[in-house]
C-alpha atoms as a PDB file:
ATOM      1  CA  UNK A   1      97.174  54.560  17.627  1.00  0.00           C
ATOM      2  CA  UNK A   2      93.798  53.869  16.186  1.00  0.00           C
ATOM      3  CA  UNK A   3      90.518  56.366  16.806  1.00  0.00           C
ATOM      4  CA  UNK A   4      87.326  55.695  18.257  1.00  0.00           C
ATOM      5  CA  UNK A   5      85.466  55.408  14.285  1.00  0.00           C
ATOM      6  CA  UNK A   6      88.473  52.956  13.281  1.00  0.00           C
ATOM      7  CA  UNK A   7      88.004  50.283  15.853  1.00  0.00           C
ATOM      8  CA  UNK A   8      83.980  50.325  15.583  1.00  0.00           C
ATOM      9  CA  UNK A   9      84.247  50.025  11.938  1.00  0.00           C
ATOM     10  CA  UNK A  10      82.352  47.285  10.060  1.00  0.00           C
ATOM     11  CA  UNK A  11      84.522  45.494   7.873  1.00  0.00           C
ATOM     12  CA  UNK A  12      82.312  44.917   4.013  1.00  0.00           C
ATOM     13  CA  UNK A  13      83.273  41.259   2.434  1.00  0.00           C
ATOM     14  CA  UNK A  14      80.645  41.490  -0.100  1.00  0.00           C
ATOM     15  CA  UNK A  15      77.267  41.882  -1.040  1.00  0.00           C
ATOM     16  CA  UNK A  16      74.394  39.434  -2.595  1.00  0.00           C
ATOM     17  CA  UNK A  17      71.554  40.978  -4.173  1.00  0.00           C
ATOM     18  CA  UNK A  18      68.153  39.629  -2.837  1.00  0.00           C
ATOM     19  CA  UNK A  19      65.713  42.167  -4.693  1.00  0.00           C
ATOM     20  CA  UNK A  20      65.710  44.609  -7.354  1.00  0.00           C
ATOM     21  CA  UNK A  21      63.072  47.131  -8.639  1.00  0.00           C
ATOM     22  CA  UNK A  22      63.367  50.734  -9.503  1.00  0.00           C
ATOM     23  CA  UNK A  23      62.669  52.067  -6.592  1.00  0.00           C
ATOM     24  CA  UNK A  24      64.481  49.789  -4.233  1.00  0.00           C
ATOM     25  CA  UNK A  25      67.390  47.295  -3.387  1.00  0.00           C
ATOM     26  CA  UNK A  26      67.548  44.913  -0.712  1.00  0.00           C
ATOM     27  CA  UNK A  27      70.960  43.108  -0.335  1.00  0.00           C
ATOM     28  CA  UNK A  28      72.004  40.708   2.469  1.00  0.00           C
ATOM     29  CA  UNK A  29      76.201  42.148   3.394  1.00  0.00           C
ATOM     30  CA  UNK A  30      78.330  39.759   4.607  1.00  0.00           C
ATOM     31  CA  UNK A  31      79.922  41.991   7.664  1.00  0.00           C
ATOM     32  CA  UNK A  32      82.210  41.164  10.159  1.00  0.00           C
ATOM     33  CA  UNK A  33      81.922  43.397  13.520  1.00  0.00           C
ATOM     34  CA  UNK A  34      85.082  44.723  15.611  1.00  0.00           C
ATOM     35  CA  UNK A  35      84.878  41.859  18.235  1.00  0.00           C
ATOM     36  CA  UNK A  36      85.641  39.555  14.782  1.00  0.00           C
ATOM     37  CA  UNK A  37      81.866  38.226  14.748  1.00  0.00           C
ATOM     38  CA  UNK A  38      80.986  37.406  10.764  1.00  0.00           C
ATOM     39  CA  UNK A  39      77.424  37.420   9.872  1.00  0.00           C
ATOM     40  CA  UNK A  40      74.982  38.236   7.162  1.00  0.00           C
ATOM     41  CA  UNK A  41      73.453  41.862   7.607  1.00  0.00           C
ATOM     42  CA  UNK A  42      70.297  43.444   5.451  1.00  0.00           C
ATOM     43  CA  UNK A  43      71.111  46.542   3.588  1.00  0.00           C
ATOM     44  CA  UNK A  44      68.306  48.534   1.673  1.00  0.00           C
ATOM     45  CA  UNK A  45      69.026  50.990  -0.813  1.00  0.00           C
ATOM     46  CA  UNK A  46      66.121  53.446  -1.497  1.00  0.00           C
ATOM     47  CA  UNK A  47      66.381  55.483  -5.036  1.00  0.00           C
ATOM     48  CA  UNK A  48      65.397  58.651  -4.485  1.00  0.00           C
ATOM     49  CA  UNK A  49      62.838  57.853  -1.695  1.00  0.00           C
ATOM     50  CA  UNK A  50      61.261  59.239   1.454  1.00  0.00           C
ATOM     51  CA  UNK A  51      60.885  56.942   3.971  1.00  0.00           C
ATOM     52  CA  UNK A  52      59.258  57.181   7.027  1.00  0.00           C
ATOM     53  CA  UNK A  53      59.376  54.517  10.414  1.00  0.00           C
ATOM     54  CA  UNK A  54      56.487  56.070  13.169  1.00  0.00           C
ATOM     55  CA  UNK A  55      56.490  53.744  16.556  1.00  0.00           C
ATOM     56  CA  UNK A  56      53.708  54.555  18.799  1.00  0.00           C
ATOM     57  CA  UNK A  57      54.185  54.633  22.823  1.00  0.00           C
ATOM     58  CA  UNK A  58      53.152  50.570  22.150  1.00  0.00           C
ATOM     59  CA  UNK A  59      55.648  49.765  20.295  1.00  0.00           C
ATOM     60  CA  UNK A  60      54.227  48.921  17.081  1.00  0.00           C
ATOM     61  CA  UNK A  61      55.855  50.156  13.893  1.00  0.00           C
ATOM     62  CA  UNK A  62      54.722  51.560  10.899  1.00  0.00           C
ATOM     63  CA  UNK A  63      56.932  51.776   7.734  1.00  0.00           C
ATOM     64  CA  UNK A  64      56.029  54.223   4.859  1.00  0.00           C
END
């Protein structure tokens, strides 16, 4: 019997590096979803970084 987490995992068939800099990475991951969908998804990987997403009660966003 599979759980709960194994049927909503994502399954990883790679990654392609888009941008590089030393204080972030931004890939695009080629997933494919439980239902079998296959698509590209964007990954970012912060070094050591705080970052911060505010949306106000307009829906506007503001990433720090």
């Amino acid at each position: 019997m599979t759980t709960n987490e194994e049927r909503s995992r994502w399954i990883v068939h790679g990654e392609r590096l888009i941008y590089d800099n030393r204080w972030i990475r931004l890939g695009l991951v080629d997933v494919a979803i439980p239902d079998g969908k296959r698509f590209e998804h964007h990954a970012v990987h912060p070094d050591r970084a705080a970052i911060a997403v505010v949306v106000d009660e307009q829906n506007r966003v503001l990433m720090m």
